[in-house]
N, C-alpha and C. Protein backbone atom coordinates (compact mmCIF):
# COMPACT_ATOMS: atom_id res chain seq x y z
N UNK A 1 9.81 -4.79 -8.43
CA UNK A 1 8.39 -4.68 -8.71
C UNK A 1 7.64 -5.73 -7.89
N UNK A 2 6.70 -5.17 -7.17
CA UNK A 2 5.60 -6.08 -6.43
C UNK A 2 4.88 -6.84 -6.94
N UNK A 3 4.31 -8.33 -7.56
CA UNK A 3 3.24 -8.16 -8.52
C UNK A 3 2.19 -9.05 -7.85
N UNK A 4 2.44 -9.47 -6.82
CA UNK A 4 1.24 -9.80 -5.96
C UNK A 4 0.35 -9.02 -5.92
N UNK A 5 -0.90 -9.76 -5.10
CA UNK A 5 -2.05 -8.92 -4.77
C UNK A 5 -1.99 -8.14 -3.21
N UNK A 6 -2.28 -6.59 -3.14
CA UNK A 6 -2.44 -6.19 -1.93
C UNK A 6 -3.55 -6.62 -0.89
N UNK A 7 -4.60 -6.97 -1.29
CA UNK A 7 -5.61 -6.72 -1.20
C UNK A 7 -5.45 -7.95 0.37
N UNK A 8 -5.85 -7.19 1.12
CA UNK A 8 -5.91 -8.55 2.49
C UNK A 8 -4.55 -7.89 3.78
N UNK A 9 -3.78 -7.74 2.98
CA UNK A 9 -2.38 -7.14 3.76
C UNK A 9 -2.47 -6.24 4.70
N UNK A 10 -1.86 -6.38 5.48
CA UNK A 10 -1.49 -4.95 7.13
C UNK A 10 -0.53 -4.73 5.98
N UNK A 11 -0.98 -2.84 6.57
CA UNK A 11 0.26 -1.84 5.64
C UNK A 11 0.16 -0.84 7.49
N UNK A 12 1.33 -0.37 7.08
CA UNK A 12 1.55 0.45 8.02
C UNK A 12 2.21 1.69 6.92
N UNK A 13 2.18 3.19 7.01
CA UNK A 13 2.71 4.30 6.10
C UNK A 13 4.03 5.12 7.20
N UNK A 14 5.15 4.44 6.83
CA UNK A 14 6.48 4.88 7.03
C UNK A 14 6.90 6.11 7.06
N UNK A 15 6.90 6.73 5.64
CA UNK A 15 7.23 7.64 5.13
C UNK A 15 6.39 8.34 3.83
N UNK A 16 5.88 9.38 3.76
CA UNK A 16 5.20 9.69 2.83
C UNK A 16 5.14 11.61 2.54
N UNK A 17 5.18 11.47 1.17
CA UNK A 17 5.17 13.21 1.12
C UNK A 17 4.00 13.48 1.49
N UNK A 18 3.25 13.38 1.89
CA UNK A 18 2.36 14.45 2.60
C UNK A 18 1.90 13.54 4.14
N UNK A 19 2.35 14.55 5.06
CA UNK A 19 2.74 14.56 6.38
C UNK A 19 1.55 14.06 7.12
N UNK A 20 0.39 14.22 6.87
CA UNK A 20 -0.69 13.80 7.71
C UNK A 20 -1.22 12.02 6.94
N UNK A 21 -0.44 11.11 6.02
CA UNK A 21 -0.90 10.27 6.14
C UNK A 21 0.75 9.61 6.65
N UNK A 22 1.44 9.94 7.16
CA UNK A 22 2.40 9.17 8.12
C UNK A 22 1.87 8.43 8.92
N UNK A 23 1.90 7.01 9.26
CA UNK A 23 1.11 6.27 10.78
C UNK A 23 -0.11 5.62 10.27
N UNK A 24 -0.34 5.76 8.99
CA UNK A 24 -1.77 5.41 8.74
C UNK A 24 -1.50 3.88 8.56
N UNK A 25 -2.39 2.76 9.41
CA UNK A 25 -2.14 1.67 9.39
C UNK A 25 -3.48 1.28 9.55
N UNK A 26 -3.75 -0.14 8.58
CA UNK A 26 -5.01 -0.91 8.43
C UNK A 26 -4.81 -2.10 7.57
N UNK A 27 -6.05 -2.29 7.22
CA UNK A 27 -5.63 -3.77 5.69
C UNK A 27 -6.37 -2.73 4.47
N UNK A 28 -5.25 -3.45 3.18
CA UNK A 28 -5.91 -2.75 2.42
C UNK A 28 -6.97 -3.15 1.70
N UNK A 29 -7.82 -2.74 1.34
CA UNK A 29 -9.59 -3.30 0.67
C UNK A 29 -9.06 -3.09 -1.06
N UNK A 30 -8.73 -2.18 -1.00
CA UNK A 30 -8.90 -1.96 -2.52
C UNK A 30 -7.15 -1.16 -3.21
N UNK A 31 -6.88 -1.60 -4.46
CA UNK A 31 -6.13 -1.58 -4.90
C UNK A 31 -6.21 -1.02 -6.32
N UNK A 32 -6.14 -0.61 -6.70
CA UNK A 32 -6.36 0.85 -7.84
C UNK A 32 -5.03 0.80 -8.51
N UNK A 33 -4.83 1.86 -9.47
CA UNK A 33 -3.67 1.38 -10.47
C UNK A 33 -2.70 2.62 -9.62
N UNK A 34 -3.13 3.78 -8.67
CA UNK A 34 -2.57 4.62 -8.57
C UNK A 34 -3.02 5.14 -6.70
N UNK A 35 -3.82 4.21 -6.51
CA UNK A 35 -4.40 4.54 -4.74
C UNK A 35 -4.52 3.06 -4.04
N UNK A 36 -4.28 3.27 -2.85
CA UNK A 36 -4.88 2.06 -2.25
C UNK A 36 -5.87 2.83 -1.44
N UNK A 37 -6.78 1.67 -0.56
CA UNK A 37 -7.67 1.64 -0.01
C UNK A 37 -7.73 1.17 1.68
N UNK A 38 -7.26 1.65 2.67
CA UNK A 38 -7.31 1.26 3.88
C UNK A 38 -7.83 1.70 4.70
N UNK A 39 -8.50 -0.34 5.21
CA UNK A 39 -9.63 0.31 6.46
C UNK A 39 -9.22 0.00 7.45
N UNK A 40 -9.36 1.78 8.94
CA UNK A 40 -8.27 2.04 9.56
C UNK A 40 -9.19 1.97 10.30
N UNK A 41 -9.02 2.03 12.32
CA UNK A 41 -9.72 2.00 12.99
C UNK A 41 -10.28 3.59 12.56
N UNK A 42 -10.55 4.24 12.10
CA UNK A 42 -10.97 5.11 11.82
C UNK A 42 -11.88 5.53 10.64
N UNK A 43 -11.80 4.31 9.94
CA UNK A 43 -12.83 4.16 8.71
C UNK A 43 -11.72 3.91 7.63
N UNK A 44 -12.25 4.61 6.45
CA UNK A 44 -11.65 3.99 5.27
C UNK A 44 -10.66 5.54 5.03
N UNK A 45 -9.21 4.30 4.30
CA UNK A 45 -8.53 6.32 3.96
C UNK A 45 -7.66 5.82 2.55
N UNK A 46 -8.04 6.78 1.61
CA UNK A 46 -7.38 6.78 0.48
C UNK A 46 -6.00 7.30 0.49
N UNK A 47 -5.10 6.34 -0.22
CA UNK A 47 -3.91 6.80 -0.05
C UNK A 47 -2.88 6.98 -1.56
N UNK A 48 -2.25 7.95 -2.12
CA UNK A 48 -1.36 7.68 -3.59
C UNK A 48 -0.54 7.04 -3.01
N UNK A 49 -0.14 5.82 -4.11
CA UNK A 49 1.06 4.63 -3.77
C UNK A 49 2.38 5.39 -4.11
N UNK A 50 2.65 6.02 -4.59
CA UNK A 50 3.45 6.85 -4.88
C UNK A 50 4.48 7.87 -4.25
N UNK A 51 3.50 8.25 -3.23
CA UNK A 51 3.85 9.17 -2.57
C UNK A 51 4.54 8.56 -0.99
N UNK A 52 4.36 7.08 -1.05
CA UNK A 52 4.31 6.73 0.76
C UNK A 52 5.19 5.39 0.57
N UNK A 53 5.67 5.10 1.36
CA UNK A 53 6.37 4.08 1.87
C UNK A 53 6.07 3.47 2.30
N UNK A 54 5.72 2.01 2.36
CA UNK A 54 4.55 1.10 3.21
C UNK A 54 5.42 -0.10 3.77
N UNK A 55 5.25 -0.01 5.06
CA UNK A 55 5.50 -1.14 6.05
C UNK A 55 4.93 -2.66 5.70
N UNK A 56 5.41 -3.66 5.29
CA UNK A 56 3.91 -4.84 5.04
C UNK A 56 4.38 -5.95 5.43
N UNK A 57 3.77 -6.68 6.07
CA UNK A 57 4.03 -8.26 6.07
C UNK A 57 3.67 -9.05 5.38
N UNK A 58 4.60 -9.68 4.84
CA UNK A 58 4.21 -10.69 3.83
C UNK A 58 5.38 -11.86 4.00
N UNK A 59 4.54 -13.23 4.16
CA UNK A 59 5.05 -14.40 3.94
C UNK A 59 5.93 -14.60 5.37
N UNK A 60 5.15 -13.81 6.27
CA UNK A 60 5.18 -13.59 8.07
C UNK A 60 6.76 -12.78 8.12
N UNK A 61 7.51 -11.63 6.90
CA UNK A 61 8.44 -11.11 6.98
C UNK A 61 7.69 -9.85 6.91
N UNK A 62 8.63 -8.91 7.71
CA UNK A 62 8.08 -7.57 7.70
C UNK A 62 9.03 -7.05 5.97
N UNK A 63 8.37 -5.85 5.22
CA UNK A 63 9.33 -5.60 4.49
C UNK A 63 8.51 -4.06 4.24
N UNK A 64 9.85 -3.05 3.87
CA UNK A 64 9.31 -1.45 3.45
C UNK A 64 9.56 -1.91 2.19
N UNK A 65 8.29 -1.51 1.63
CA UNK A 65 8.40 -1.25 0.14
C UNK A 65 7.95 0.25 -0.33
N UNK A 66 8.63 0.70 -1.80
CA UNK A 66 8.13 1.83 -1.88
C UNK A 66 7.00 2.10 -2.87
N UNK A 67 6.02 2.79 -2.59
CA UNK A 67 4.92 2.84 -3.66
C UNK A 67 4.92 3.26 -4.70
N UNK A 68 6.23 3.86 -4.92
CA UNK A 68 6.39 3.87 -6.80
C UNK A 68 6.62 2.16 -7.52
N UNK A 69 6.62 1.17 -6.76
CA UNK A 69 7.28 -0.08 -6.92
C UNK A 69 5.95 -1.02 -7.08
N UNK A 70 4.04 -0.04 -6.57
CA UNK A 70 3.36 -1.01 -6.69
C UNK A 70 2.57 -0.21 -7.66
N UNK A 71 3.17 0.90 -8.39
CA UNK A 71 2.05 1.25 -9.43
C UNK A 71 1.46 0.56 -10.67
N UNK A 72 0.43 0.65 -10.51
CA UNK A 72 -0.15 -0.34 -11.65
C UNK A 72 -1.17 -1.50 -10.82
N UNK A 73 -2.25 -1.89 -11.95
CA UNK A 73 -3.06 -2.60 -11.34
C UNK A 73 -2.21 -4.26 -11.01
N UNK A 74 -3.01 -5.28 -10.56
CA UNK A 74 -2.13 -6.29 -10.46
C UNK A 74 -2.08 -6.77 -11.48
N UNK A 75 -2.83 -7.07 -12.16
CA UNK A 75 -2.77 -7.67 -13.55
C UNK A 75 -1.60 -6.62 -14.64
N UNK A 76 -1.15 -5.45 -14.41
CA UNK A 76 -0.36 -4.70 -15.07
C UNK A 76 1.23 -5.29 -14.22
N UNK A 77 1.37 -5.05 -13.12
CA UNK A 77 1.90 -5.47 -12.55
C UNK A 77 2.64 -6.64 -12.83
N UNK A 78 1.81 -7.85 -13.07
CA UNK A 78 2.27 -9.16 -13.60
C UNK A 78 2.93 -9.48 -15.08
N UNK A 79 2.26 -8.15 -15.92
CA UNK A 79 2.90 -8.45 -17.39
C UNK A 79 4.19 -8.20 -17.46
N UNK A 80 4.97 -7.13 -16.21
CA UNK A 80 6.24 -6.64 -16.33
C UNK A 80 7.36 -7.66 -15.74
């Protein structure tokens, strides 16, 4: 379980069931109990955490995490 905050992070989308948000890479703005929020050179794109696999750097290590692993807000996140 993730229980940091996303919010600030490069995500890059690995793997994801639905095929057209594969590649989608930005920082994420917003963090939702069930979407993130990334703004891409292309504007802003909603994404289910659920469904995608996210590339991220954190603590200057690259790491795939999977988005069933960041559901929940952060504060939900932290009680577990």
């Amino acid at each position: 379980m993730f229980k940091d905050s996303l919010i600030g992070l490069n995500v890059h989308i690995m793997e994801s069931k639905n095929k057209s948000d594969i590649g989608i890479e930005g920082i994420i703005i917003d963090d939702s109990r069930n979407m993130l929020t990334i703004k891409t050179s292309r504007g802003k794109k909603k994404v289910v955490k659920e469904k995608n696999k996210f590339l991220m750097v954190i603590n200057n290590k690259e790491m795939l995490i999977d988005g069933k692993d960041l559901i929940g807000r952060v504060d939900e996140r932290l009680k577990k």
